[in-house]
C-alpha atoms as a PDB file:
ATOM      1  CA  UNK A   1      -8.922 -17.680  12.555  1.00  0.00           C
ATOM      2  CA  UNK A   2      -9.962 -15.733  15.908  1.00  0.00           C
ATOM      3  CA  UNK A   3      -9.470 -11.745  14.910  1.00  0.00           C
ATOM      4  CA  UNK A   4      -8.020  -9.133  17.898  1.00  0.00           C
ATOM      5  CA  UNK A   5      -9.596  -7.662  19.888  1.00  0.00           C
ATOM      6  CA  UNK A   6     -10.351  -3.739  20.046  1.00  0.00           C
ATOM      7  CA  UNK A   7      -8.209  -3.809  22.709  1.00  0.00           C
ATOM      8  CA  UNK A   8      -5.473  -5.951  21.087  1.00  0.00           C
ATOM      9  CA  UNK A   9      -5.805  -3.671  18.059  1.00  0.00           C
ATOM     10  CA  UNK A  10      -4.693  -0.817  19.943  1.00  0.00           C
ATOM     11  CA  UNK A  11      -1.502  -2.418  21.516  1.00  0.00           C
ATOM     12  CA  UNK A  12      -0.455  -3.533  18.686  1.00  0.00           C
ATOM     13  CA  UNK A  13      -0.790  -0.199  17.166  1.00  0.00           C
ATOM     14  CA  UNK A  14       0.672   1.635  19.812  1.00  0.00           C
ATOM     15  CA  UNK A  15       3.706  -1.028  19.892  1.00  0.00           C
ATOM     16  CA  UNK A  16       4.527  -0.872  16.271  1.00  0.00           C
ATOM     17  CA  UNK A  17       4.242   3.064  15.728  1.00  0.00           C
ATOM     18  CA  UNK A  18       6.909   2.669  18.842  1.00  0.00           C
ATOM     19  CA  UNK A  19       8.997   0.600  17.365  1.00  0.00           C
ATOM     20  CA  UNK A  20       9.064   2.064  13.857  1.00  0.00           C
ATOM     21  CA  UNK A  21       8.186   5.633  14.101  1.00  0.00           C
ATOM     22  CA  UNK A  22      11.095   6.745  12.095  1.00  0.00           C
ATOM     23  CA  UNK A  23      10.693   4.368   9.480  1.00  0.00           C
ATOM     24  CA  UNK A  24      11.505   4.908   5.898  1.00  0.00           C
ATOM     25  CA  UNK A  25      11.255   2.691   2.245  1.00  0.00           C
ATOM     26  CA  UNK A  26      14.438   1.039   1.967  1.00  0.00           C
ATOM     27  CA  UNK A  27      14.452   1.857  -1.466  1.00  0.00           C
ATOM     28  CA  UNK A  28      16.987   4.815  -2.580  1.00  0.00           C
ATOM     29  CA  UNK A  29      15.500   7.993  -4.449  1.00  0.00           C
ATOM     30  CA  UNK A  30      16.652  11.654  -4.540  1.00  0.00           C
ATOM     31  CA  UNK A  31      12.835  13.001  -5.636  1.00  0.00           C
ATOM     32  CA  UNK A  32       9.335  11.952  -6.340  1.00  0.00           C
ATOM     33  CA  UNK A  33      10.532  10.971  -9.553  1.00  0.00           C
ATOM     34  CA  UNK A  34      12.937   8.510  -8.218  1.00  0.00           C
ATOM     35  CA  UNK A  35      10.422   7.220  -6.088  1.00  0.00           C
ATOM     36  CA  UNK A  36       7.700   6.509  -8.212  1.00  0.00           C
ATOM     37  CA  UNK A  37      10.061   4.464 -10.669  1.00  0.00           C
ATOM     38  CA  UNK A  38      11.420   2.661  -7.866  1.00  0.00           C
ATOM     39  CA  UNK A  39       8.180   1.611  -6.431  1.00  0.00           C
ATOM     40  CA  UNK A  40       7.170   0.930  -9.960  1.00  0.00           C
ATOM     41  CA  UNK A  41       9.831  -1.569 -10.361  1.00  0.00           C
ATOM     42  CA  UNK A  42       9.587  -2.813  -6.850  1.00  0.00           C
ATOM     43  CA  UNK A  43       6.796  -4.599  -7.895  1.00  0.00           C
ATOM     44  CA  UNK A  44       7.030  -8.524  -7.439  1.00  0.00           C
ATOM     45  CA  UNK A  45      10.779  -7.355  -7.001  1.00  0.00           C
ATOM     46  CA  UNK A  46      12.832  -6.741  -3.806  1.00  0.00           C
ATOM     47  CA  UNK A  47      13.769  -3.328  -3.163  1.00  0.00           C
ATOM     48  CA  UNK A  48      17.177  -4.555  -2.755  1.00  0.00           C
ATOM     49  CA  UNK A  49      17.543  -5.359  -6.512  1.00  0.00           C
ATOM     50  CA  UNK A  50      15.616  -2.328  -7.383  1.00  0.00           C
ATOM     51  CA  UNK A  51      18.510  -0.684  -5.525  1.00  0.00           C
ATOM     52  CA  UNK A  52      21.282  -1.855  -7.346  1.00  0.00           C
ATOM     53  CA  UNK A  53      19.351  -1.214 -10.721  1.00  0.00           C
ATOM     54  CA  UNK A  54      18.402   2.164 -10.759  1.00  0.00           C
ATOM     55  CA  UNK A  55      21.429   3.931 -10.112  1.00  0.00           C
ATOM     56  CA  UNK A  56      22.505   3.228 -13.416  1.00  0.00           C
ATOM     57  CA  UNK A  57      18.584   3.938 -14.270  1.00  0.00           C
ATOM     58  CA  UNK A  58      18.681   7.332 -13.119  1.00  0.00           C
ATOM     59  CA  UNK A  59      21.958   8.055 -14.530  1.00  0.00           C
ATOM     60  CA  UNK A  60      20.765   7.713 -18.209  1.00  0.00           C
ATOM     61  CA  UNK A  61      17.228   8.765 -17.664  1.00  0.00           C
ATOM     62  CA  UNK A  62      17.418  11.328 -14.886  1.00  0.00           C
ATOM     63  CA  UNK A  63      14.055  12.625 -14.854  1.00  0.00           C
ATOM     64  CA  UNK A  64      10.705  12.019 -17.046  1.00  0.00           C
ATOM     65  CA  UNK A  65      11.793  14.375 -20.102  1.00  0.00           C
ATOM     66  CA  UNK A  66      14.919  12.050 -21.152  1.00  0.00           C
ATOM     67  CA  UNK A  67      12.824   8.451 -20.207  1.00  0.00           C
ATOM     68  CA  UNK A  68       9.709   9.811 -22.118  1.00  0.00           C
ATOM     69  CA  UNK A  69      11.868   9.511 -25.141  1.00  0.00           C
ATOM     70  CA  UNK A  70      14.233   6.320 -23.815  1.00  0.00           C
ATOM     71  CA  UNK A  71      14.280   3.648 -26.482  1.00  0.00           C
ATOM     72  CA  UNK A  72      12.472   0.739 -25.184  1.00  0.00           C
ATOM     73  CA  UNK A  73      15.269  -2.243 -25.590  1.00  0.00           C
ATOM     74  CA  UNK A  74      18.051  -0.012 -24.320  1.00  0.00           C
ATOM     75  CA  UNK A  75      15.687   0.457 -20.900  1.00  0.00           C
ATOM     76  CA  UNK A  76      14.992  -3.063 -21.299  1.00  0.00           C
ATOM     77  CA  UNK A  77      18.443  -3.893 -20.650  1.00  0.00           C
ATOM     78  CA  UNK A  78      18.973  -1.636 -17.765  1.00  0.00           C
ATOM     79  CA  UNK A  79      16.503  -3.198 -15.742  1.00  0.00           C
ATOM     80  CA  UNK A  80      16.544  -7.024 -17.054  1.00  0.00           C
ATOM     81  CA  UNK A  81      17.235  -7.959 -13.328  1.00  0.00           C
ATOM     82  CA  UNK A  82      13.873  -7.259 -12.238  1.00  0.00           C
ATOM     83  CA  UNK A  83      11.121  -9.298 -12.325  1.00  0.00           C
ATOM     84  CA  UNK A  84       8.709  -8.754 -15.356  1.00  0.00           C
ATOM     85  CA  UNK A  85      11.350  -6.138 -16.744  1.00  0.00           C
ATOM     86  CA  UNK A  86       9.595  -6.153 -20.240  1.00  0.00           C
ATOM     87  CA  UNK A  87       5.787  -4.781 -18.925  1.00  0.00           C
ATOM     88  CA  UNK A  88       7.774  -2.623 -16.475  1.00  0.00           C
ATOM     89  CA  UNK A  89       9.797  -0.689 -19.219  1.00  0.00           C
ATOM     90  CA  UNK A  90       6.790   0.067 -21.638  1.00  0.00           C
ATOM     91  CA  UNK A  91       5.050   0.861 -18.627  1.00  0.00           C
ATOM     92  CA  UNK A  92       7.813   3.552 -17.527  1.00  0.00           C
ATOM     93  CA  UNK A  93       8.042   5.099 -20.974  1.00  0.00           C
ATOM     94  CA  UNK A  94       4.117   5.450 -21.006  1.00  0.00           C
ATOM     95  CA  UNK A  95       4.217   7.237 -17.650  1.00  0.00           C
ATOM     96  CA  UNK A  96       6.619   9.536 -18.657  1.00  0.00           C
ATOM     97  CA  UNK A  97       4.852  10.551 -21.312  1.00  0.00           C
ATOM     98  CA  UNK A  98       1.807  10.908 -19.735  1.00  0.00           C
ATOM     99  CA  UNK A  99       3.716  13.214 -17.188  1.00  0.00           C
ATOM    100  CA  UNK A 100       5.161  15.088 -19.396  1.00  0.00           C
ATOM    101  CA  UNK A 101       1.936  15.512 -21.352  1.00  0.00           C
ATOM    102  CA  UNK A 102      -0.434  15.897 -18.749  1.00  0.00           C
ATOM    103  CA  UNK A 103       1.075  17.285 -16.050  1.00  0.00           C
ATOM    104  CA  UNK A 104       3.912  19.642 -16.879  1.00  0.00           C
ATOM    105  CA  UNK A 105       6.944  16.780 -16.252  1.00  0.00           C
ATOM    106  CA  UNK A 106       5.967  16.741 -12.406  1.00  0.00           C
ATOM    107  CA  UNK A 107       4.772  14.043 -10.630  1.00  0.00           C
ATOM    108  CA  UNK A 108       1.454  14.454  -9.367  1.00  0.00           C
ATOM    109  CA  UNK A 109       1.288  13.568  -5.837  1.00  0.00           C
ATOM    110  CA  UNK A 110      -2.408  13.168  -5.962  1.00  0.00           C
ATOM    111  CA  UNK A 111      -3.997   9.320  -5.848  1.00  0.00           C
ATOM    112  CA  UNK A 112      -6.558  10.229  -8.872  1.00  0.00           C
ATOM    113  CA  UNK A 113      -3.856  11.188 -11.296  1.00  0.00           C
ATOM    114  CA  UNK A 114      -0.875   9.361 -10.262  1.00  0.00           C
ATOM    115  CA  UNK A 115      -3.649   6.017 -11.268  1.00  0.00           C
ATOM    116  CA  UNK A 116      -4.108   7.396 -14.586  1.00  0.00           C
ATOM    117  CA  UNK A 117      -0.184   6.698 -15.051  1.00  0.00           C
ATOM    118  CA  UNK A 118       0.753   3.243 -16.915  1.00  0.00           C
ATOM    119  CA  UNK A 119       1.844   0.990 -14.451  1.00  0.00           C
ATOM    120  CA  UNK A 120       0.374   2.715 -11.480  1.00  0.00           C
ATOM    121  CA  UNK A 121      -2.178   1.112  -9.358  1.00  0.00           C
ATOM    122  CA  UNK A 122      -3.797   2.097  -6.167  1.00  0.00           C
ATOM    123  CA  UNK A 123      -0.954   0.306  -3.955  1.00  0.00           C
ATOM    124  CA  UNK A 124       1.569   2.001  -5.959  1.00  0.00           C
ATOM    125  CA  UNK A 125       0.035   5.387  -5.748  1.00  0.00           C
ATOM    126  CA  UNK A 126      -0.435   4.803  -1.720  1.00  0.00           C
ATOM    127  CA  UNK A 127       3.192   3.756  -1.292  1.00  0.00           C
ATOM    128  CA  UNK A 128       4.620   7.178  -2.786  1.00  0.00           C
ATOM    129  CA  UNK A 129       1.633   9.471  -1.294  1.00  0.00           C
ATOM    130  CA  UNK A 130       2.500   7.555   1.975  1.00  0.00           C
ATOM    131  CA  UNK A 131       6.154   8.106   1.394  1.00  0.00           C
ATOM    132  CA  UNK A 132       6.489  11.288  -0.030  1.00  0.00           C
ATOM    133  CA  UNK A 133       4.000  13.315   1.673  1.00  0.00           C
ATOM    134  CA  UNK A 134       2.837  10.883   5.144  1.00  0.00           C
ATOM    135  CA  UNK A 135      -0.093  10.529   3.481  1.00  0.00           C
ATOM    136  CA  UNK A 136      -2.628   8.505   6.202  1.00  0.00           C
ATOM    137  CA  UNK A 137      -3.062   5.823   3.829  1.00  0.00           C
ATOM    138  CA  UNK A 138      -2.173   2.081   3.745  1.00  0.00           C
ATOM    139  CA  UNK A 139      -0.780   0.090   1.449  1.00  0.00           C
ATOM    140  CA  UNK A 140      -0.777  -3.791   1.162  1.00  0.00           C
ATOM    141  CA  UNK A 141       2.085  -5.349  -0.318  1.00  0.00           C
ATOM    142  CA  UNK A 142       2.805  -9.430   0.780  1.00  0.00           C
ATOM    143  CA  UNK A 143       4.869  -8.358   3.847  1.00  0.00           C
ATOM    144  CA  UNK A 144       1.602  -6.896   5.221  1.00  0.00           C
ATOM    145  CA  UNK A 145      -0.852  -8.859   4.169  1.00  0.00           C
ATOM    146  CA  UNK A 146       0.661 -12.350   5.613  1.00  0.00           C
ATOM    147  CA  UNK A 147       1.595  -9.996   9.345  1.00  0.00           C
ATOM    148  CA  UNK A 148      -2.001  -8.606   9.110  1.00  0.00           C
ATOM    149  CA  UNK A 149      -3.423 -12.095   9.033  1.00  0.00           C
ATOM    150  CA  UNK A 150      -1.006 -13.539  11.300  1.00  0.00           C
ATOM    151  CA  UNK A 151      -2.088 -10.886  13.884  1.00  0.00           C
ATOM    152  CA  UNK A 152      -5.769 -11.205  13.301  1.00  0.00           C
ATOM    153  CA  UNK A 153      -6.318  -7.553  12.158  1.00  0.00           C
ATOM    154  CA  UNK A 154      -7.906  -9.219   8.779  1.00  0.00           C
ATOM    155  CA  UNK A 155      -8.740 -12.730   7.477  1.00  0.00           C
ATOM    156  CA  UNK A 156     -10.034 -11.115   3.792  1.00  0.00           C
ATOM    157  CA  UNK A 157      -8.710 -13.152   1.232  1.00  0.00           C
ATOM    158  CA  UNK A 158      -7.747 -10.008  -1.212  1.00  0.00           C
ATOM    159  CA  UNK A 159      -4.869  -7.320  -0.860  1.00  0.00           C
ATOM    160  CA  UNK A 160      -7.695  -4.370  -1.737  1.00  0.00           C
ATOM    161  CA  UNK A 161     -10.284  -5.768   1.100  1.00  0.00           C
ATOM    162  CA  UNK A 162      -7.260  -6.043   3.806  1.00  0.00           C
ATOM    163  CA  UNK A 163      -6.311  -2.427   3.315  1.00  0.00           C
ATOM    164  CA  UNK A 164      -9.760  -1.754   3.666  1.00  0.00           C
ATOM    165  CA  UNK A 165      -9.722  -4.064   7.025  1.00  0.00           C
ATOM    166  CA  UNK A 166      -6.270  -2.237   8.087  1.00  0.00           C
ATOM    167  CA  UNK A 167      -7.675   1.337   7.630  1.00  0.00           C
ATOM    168  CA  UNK A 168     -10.871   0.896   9.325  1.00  0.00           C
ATOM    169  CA  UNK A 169      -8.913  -0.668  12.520  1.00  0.00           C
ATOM    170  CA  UNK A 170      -6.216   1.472  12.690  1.00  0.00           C
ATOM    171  CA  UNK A 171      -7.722   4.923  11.467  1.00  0.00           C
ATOM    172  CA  UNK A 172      -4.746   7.275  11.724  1.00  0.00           C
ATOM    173  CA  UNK A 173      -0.686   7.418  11.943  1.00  0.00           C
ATOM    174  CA  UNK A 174      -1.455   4.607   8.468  1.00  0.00           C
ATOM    175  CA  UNK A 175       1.910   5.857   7.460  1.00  0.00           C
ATOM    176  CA  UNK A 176       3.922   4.678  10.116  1.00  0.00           C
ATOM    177  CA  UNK A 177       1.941   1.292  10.726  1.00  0.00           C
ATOM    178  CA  UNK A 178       2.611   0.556   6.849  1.00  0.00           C
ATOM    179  CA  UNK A 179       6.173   1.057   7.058  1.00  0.00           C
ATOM    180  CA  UNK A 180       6.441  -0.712   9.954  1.00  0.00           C
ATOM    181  CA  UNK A 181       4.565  -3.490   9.044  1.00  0.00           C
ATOM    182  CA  UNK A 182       6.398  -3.845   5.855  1.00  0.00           C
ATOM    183  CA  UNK A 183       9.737  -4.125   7.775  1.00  0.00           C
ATOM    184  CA  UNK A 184       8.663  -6.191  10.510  1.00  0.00           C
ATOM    185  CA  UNK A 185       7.293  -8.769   7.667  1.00  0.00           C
ATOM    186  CA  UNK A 186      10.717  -8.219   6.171  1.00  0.00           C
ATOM    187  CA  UNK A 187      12.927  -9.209   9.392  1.00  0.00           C
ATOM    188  CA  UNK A 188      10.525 -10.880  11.807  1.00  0.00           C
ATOM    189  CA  UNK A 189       7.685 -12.279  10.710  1.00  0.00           C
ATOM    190  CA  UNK A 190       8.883 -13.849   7.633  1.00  0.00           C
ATOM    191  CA  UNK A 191       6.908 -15.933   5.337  1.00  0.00           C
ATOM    192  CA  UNK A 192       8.862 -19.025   6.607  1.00  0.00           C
ATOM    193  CA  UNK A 193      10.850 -19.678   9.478  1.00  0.00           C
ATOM    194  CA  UNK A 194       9.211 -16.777  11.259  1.00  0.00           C
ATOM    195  CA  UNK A 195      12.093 -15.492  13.966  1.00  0.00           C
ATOM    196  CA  UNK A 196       9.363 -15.889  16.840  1.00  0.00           C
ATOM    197  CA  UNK A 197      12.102 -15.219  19.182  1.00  0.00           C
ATOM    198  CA  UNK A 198      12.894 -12.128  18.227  1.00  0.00           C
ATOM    199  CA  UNK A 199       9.162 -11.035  17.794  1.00  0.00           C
ATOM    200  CA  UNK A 200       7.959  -8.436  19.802  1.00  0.00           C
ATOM    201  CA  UNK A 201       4.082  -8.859  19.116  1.00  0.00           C
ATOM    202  CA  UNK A 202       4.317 -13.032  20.344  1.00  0.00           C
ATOM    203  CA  UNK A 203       1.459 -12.166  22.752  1.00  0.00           C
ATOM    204  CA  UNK A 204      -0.918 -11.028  19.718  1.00  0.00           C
ATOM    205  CA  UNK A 205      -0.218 -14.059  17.121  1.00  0.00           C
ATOM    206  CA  UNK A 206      -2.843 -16.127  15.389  1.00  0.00           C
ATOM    207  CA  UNK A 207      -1.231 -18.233  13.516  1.00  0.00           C
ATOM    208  CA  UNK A 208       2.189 -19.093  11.379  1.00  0.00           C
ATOM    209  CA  UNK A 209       0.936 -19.435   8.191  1.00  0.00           C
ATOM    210  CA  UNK A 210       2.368 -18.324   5.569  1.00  0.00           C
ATOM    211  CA  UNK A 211      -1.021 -16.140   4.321  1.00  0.00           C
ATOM    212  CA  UNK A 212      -1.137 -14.919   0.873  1.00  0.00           C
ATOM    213  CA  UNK A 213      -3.508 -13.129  -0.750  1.00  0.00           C
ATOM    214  CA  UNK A 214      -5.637 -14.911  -3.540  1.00  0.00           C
END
């Protein structure tokens, strides 16, 4: 597959910080809290059905305090709609604790010790920093590797070597191009049946496969 241009590169750029320069998650949260259990659960899991999950979620276990102590089948049923609920809820109970433990029951908004959380990788630690704070980082979820590829701004075969890719070529405003690449994946370059006609970045496109990282 034939990769853009320097010049294509910064079109497309410039066209999608445009076009989504006041784009947010579409996942609901009050606090960084909120947020980092929502992206946590988000995981292999549309944010849609994290949605309708965690208000109940947040209700019982408002902040890390109360789900540091949560008892782990009565979390396991709150959140048995999402995908790989069982990993997830251990996972959220360890993080609490670790928050609580470690860092005062805050969240730290710092990549190096929101990693050390259970359940927290880099992606997941990029998506709140990015989120939270407009932290010039990217983060690769399916939505961005497949428009990445489709684009020609990367043909690595790995989510970690595509950010990588996506950084180098973009270099600032990450934030924005993340979001926006997240919810034109979402709404316009789907992983099938693209809606070509309503695409915006036609002129730039490689390819219609449906890319996926290995």
């Amino acid at each position: 597959m034939k990769l853009s241009t320097k010049k294509e590169i910064s079109r497309i750029k410039a066209i999608f910080i445009d076009k989504y320069k006041n784009a947010k998650t579409e996942l609901n949260y009050k606090n960084a809290y909120e947020l980092l259990v929502s992206v946590m659960l988000s995981a292999q899991c549309t944010d849609k059905r994290v949605n309708i999950i965690t208000p109940s979620l947040f209700e019982a276990y408002p902040d890390t305090t109360s789900l540091s102590c949560a008892n782990l089948e009565s979390l396991k049923t709150l959140i048995q709609s999402c995908s790989f609920f069982n990993n997830k809820a251990a996972n959220l109970i360890k993080m609490a604790k670790s928050v609580e433990k470690d860092f005062d029951g805050k969240i730290p908004l710092d990549e190096e010790k929101l990693v050390t959380l259970a359940g927290v990788g880099q992606k997941t630690a990029h998506v709140v920093m990015i989120e939270y704070k407009g932290a010039n980082l990217m983060a690769v979820d399916t939505h961005v590797f497949r428009t990445s590829h489709r684009l020609g701004l990367s043909r690595s075969k790995t989510v970690q070597k595509t950010e990588i890719d996506l950084t180098k070529a973009f270099k600032d405003n990450l934030d924005i191009l993340h979001q926006g690449m997240v919810l034109f994946g979402r709404y316009i370059c789907t992983a099938k049946n693209p809606k070509c006609e309503e695409c915006f970045l036609g002129e730039f496109c490689k390819s219609k496969q449906s890319f996926k990282p290995n």
